[in-house]
N, C-alpha and C. Protein backbone atom coordinates (compact mmCIF):
# COMPACT_ATOMS: atom_id res chain seq x y z
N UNK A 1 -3.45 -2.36 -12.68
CA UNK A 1 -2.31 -3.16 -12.36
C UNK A 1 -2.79 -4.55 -11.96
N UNK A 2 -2.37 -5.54 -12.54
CA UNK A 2 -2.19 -6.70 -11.93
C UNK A 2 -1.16 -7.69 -12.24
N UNK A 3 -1.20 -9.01 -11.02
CA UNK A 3 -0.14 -9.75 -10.63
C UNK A 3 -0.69 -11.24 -10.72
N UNK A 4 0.03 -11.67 -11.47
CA UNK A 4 -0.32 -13.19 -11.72
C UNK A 4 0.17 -14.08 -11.21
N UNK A 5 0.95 -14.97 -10.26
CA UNK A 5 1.99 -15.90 -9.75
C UNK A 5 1.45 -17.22 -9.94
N UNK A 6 2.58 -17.86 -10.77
CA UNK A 6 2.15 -19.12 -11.62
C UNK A 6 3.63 -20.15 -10.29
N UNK A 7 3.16 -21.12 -9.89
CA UNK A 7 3.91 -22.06 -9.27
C UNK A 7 4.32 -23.16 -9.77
N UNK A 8 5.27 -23.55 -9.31
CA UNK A 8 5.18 -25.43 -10.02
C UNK A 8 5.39 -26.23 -8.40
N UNK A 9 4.87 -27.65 -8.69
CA UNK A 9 4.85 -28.53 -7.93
C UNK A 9 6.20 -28.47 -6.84
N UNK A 10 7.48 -27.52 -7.59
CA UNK A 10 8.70 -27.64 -7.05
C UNK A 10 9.15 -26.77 -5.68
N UNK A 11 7.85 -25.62 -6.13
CA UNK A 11 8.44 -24.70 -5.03
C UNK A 11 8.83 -23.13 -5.64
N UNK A 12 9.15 -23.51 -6.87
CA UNK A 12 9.60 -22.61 -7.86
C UNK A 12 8.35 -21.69 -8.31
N UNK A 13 8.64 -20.33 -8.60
CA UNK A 13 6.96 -19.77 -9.10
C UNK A 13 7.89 -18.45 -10.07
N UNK A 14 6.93 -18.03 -11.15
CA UNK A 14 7.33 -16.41 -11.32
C UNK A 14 6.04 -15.69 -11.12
N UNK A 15 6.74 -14.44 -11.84
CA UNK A 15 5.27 -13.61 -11.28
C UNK A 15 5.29 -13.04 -13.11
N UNK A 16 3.74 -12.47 -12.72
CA UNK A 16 3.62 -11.55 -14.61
C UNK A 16 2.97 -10.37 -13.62
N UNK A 17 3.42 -9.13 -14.20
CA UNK A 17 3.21 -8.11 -13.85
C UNK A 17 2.71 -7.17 -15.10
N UNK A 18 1.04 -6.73 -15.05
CA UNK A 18 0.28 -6.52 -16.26
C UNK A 18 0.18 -4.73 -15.82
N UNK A 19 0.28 -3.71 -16.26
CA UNK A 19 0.28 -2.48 -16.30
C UNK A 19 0.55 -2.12 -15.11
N UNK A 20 1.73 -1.94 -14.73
CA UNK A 20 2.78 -2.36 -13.50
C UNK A 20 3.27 -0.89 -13.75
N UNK A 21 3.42 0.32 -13.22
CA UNK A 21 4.43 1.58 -12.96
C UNK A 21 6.25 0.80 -13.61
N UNK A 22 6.79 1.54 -14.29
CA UNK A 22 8.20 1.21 -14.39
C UNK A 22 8.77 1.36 -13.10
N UNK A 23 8.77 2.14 -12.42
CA UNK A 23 9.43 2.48 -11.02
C UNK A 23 9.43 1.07 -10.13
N UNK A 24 7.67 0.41 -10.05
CA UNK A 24 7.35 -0.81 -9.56
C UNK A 24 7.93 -1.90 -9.90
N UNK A 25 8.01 -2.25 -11.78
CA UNK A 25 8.79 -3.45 -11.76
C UNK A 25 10.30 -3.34 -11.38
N UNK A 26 10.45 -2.01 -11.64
CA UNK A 26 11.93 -2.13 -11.15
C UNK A 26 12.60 -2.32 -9.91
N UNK A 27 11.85 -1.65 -9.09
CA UNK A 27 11.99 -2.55 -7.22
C UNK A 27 11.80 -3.09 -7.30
N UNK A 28 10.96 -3.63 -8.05
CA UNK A 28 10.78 -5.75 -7.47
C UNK A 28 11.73 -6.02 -8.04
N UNK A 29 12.16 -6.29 -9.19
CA UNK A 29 13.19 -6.94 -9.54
C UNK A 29 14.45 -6.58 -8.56
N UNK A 30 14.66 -5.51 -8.16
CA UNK A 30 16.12 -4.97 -7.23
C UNK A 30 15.57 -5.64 -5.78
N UNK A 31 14.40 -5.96 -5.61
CA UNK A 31 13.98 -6.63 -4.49
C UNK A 31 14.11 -7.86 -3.94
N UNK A 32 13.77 -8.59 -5.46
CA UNK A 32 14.26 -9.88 -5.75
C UNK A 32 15.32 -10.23 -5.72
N UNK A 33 16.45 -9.51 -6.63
CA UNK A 33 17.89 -9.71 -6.60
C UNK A 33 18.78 -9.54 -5.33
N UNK A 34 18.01 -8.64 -4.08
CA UNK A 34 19.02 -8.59 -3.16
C UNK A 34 18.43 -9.26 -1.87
N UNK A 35 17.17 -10.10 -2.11
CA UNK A 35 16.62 -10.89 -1.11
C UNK A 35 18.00 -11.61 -0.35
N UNK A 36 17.48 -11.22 1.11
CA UNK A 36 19.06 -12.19 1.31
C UNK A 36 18.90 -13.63 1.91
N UNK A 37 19.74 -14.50 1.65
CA UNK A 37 19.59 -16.05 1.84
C UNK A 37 18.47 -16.70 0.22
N UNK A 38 17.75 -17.60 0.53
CA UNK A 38 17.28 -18.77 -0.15
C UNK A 38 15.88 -18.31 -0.06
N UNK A 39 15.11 -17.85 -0.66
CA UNK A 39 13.12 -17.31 -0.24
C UNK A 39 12.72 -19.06 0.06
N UNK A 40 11.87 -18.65 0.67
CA UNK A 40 11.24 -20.54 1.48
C UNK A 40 10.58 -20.59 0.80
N UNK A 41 10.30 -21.83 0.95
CA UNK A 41 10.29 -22.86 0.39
C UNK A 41 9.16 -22.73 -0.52
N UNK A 42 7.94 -21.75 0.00
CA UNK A 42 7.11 -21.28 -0.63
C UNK A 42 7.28 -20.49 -1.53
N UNK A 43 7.70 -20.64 -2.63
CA UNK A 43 7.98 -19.21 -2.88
C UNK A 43 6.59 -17.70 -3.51
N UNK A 44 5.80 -18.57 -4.02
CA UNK A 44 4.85 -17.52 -4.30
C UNK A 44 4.69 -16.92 -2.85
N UNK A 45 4.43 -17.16 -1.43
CA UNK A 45 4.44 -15.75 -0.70
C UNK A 45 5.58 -15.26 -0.36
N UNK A 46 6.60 -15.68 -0.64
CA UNK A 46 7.82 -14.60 -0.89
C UNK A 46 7.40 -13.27 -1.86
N UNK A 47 6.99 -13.92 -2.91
CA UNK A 47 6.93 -13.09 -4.26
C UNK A 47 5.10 -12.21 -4.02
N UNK A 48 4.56 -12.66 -3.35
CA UNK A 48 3.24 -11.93 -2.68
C UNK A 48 4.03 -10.77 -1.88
N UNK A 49 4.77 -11.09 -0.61
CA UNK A 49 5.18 -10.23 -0.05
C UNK A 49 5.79 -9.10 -0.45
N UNK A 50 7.27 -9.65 -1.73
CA UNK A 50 7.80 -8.54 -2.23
C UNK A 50 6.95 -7.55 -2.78
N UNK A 51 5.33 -8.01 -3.93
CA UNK A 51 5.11 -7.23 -4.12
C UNK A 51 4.40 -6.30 -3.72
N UNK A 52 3.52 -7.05 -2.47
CA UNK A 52 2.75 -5.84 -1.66
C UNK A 52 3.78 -5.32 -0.95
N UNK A 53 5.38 -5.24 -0.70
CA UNK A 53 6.24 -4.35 -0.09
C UNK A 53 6.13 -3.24 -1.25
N UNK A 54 6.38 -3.65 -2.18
CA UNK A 54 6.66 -2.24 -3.27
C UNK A 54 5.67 -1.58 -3.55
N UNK A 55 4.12 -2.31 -3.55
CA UNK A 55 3.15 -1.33 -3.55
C UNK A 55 2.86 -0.61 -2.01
N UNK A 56 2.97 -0.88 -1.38
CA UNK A 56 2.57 0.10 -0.58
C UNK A 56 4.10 0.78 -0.35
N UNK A 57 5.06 0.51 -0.67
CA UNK A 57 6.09 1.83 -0.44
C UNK A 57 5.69 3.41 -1.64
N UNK A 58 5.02 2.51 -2.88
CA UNK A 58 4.58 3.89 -3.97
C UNK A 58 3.65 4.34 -3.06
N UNK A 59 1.91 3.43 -2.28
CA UNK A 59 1.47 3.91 -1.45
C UNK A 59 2.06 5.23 -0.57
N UNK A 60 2.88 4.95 -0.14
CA UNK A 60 3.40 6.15 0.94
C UNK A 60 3.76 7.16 0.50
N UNK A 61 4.62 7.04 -1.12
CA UNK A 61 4.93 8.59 -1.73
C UNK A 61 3.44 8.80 -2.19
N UNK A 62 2.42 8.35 -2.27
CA UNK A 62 1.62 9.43 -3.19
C UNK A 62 0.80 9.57 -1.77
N UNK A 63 0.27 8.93 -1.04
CA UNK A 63 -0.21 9.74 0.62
C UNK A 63 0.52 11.04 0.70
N UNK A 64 1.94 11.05 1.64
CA UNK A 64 2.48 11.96 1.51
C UNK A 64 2.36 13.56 0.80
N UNK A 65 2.70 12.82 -0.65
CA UNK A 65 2.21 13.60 -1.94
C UNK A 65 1.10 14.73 -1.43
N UNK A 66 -0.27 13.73 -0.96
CA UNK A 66 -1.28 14.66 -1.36
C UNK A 66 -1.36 15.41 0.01
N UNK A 67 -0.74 14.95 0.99
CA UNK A 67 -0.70 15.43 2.13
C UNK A 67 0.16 16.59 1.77
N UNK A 68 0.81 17.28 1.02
CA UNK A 68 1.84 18.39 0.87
C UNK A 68 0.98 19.33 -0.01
N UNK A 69 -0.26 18.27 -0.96
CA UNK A 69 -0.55 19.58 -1.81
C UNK A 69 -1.58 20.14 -1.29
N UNK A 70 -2.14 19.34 0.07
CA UNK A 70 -3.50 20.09 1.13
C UNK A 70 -2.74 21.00 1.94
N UNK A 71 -1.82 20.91 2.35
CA UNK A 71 -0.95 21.52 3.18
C UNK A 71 -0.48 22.58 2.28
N UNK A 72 -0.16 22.99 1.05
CA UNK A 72 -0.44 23.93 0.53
C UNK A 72 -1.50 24.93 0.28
N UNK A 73 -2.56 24.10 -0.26
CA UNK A 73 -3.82 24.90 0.00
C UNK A 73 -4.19 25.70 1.51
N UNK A 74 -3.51 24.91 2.01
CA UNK A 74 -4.31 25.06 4.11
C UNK A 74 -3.49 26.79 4.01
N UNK A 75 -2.07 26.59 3.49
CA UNK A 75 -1.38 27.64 3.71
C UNK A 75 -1.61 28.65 2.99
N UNK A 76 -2.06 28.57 1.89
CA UNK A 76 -2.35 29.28 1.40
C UNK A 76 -3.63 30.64 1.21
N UNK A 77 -4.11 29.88 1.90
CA UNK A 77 -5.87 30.60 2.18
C UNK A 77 -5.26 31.98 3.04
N UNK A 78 -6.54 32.25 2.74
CA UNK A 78 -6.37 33.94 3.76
C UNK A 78 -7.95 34.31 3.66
N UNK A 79 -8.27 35.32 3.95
CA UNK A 79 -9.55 36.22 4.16
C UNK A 79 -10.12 35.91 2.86
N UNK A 80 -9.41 36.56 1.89
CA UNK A 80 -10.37 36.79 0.61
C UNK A 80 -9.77 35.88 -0.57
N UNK A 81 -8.70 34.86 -0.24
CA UNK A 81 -8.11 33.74 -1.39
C UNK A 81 -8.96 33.18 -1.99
N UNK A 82 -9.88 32.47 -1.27
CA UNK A 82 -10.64 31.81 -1.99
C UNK A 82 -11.90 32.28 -3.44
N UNK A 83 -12.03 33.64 -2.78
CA UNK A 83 -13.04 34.52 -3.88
C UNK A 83 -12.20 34.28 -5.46
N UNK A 84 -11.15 34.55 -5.09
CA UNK A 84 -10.33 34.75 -6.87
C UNK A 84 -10.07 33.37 -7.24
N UNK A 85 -10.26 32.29 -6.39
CA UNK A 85 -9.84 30.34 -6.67
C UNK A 85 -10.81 29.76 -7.77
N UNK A 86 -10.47 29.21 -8.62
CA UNK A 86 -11.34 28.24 -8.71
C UNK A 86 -11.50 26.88 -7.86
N UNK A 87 -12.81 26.33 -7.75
CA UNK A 87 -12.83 25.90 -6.75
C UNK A 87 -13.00 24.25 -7.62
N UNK A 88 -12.89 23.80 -8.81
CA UNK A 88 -12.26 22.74 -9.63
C UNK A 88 -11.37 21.38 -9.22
N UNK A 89 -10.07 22.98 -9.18
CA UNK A 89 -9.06 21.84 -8.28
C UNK A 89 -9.03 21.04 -7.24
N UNK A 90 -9.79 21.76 -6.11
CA UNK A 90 -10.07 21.31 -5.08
C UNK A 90 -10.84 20.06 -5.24
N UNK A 91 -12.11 19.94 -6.17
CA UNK A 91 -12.82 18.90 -6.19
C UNK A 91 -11.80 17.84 -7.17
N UNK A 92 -11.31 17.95 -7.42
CA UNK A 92 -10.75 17.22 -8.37
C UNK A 92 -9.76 16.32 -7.31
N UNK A 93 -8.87 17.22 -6.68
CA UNK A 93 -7.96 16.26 -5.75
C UNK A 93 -9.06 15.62 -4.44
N UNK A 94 -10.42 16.13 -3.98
CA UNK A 94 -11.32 15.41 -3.06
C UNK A 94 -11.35 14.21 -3.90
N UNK A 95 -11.85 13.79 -5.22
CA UNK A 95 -11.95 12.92 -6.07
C UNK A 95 -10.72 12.17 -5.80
N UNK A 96 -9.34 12.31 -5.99
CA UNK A 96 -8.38 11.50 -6.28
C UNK A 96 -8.00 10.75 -4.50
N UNK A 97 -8.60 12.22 -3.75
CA UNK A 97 -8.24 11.23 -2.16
C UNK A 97 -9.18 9.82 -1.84
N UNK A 98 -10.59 10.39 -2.30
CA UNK A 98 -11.70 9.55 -1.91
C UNK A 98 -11.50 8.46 -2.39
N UNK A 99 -10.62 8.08 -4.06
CA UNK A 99 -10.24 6.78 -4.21
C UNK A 99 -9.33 6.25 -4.00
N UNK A 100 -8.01 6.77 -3.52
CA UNK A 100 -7.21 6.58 -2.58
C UNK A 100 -7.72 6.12 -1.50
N UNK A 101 -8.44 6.62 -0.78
CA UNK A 101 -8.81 5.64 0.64
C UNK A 101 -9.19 4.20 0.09
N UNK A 102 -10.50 4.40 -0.86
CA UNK A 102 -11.02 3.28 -1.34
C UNK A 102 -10.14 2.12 -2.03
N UNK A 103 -8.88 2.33 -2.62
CA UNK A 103 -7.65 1.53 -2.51
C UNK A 103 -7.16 1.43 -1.63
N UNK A 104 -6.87 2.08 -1.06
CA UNK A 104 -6.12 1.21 0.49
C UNK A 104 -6.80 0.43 1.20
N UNK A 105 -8.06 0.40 1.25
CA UNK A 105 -8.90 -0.03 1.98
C UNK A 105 -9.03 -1.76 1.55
N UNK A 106 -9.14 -1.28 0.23
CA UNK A 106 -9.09 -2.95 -0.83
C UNK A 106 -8.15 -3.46 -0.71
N UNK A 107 -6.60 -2.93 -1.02
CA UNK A 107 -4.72 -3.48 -0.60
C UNK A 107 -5.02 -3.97 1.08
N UNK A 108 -5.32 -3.48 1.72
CA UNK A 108 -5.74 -4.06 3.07
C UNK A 108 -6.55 -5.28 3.49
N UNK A 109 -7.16 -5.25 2.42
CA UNK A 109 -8.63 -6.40 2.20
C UNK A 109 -7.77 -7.39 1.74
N UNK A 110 -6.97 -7.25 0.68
CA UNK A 110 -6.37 -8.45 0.02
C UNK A 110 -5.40 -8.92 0.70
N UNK A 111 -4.58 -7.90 1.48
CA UNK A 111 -3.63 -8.55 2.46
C UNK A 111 -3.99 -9.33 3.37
N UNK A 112 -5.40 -9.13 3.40
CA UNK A 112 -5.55 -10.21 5.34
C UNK A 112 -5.64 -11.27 4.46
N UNK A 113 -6.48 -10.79 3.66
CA UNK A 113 -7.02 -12.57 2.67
C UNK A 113 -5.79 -13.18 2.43
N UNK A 114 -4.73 -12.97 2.21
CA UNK A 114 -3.10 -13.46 1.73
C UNK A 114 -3.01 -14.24 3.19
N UNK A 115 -2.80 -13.18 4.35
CA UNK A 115 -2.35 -13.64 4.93
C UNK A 115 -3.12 -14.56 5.92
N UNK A 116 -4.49 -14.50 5.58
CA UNK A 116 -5.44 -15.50 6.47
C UNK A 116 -5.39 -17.17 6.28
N UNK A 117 -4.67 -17.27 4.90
CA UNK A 117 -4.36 -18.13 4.31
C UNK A 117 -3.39 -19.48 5.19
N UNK A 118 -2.82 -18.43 6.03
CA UNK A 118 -1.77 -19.22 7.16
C UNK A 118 -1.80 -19.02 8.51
N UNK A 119 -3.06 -18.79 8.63
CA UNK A 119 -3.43 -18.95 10.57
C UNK A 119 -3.61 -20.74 10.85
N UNK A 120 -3.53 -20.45 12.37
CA UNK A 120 -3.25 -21.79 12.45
C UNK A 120 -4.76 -22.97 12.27
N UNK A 121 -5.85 -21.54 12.00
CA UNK A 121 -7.47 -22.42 11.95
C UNK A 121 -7.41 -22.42 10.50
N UNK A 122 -6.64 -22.55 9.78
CA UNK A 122 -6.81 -22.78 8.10
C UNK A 122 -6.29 -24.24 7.80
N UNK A 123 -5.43 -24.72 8.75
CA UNK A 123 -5.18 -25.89 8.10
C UNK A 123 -3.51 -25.78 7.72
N UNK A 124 -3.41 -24.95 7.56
CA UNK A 124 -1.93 -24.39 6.61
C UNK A 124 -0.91 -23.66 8.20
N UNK A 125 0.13 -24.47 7.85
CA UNK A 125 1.18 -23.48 8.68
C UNK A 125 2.52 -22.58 7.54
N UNK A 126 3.32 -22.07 8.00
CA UNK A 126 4.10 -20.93 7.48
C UNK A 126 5.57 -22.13 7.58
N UNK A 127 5.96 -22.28 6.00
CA UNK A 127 7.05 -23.37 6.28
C UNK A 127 8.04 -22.52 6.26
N UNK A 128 8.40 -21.24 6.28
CA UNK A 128 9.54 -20.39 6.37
C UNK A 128 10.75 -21.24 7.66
N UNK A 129 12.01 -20.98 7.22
CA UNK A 129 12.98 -21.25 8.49
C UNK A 129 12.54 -20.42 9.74
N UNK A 130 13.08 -21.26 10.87
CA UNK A 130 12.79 -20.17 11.66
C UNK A 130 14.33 -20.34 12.69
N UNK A 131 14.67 -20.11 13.63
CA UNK A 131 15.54 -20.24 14.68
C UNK A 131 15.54 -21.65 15.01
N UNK A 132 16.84 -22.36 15.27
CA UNK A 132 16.68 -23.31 16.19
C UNK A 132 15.85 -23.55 16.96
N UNK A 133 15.25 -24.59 17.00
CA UNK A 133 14.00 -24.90 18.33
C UNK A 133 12.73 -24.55 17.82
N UNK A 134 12.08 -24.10 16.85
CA UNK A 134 10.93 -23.42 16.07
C UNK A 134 10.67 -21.95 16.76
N UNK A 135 11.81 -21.15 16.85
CA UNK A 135 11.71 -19.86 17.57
C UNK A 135 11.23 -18.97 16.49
N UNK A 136 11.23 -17.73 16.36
CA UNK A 136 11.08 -16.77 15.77
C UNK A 136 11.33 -16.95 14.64
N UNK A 137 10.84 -16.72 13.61
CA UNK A 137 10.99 -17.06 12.13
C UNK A 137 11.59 -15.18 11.81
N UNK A 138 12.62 -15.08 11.58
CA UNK A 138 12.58 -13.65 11.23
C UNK A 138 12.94 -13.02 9.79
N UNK A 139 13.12 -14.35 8.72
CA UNK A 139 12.89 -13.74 7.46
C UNK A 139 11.99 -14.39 7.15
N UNK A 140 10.57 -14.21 8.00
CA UNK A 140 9.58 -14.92 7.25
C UNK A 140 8.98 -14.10 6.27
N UNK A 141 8.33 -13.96 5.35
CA UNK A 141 7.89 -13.04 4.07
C UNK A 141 5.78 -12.91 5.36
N UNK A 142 5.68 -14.38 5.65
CA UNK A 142 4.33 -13.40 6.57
C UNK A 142 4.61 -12.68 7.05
N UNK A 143 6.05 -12.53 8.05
CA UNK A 143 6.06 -11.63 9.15
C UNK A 143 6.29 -10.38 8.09
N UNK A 144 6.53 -10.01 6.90
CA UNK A 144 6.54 -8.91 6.23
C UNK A 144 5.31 -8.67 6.13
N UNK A 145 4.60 -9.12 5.50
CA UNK A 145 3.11 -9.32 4.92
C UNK A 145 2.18 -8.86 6.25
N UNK A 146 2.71 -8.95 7.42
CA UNK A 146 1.93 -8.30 8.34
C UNK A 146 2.63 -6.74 8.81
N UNK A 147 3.67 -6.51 8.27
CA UNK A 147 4.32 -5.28 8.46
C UNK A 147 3.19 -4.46 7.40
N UNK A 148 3.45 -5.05 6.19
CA UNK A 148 3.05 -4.17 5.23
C UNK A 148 1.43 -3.69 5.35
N UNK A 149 0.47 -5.01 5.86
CA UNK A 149 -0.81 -4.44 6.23
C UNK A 149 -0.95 -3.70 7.15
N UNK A 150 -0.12 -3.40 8.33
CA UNK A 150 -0.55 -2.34 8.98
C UNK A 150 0.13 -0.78 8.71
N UNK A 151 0.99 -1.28 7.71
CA UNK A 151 1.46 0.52 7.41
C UNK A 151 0.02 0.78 6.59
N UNK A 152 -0.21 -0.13 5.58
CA UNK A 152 -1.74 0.11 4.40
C UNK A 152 -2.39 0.41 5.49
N UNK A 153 -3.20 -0.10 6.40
CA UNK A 153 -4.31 0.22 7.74
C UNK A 153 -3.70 2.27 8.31
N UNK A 154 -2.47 1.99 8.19
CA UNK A 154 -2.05 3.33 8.63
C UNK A 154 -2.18 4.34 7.92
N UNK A 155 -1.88 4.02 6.17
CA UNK A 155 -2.01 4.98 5.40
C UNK A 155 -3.67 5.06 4.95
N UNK A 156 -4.37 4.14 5.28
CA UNK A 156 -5.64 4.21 5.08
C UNK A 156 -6.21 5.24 5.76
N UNK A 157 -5.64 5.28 7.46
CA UNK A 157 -6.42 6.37 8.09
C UNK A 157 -5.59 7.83 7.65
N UNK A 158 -4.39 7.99 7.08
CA UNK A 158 -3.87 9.34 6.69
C UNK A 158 -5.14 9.77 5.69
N UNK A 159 -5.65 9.07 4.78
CA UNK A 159 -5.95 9.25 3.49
C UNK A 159 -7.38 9.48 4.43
N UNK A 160 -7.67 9.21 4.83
CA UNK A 160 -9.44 9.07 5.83
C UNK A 160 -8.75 11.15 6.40
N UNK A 161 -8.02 10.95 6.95
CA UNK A 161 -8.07 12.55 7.75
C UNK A 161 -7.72 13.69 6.68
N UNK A 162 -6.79 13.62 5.58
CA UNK A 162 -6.70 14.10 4.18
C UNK A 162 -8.19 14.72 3.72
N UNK A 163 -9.18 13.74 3.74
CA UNK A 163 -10.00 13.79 2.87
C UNK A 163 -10.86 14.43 4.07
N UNK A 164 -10.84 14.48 5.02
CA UNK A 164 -11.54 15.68 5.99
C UNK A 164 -10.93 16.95 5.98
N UNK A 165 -9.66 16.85 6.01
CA UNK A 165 -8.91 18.32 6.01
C UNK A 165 -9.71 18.95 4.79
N UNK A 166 -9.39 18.54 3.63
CA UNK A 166 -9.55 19.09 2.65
C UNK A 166 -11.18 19.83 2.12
N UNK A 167 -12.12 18.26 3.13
CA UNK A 167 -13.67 18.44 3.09
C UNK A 167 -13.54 19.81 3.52
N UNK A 168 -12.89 19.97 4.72
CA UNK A 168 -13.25 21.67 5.41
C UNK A 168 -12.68 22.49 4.63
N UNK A 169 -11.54 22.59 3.88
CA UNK A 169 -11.50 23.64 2.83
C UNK A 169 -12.15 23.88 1.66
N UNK A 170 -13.02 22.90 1.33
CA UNK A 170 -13.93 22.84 0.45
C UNK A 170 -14.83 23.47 1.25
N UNK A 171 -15.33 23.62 2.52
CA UNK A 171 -16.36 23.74 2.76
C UNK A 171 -16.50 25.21 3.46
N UNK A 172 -15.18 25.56 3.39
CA UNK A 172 -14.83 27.21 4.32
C UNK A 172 -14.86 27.85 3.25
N UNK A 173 -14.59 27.41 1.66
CA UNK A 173 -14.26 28.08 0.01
C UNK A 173 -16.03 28.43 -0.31
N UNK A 174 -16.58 27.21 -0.06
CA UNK A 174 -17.88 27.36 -0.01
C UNK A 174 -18.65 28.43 0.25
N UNK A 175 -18.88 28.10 1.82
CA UNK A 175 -19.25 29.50 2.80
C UNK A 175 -18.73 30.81 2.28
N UNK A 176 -18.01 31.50 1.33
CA UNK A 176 -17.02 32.21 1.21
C UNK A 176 -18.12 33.03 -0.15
N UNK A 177 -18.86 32.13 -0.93
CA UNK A 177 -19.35 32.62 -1.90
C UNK A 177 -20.45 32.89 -1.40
């Protein structure tokens, strides 16, 4: 998957979205369309934000996901289950967690970098509206952009304890032979 955001001098930007999930372009676009008010003035981190909102919301169904199919296995075991298992599957979904972490870990990496972009030691401030008086900016797309890195930081550590749960059923299936 990748995301291209082309700007003009105006303020104006689109995005190209290159082997993108259908599910994905289609929230963004329903994302886009029901943004409410005017996106500031910036608009490429509007359009940054929307789309690290939609990736890490797929993030959360496939965490979840694998969190239901360990939680199957967990339930499933007994005394002598594992003798008749192949023990395949198991490595196969250790495989799909271990790069799961290793993506989240990177979506996390790229988010600070996004958003490091607008601390106040960069040079750059956040031209979003904010409240009368320069109060609280509360449709700022950073203040999303920092929502969204710490759910990624959050689902990073699900996917970190996943991939231990599962190490020990790999490793009790083990002992077993």
């Amino acid at each position: 998957m990748s995301f291209y955001i082309y700007a003009w001098s105006t303020g104006e930007a689109v995005v190209f979205c290159f082997d993108a999930p259908a599910i994905l372009e289609s929230n963004l676009i329903e994302t886009m369309n029901s943004a409410m008010g005017e996106p500031p003035r910036e608009a490429p981190v509007f359009l940054q934000s929307a789309i690290v909102g939609e990736l890490t919301k797929l993030y959360d169904t496939s965490i979840w996901t694998l969190r239901d199919h360990i939680r199957r296995i967990e339930k499933e075991r007994n005394v002598t289950g594992f003798l008749d298992r192949d023990l395949t599957p198991l490595h196969d979904l250790a495989r799909h967690i271990i790069h799961t972490c290793e993506v989240l870990a990177v979506a996390a990496d790229t988010v600070t970098e996004l958003m490091g972009d607008y601390r106040p030691n960069s040079g750059l401030s956040c031209a979003c509206p904010g409240i009368a008086g320069g109060g609280l900016r509360t449709k700022c797309p950073h203040n999303d952009l920092s929502f969204w890195l710490r759910l990624l930081r959050n689902f990073g550590l699900r996917a970190e304890a996943l991939k231990a749960r599962l190490g020990n059923e790999i490793n009790l299936a083990s002992e077993r032979f």
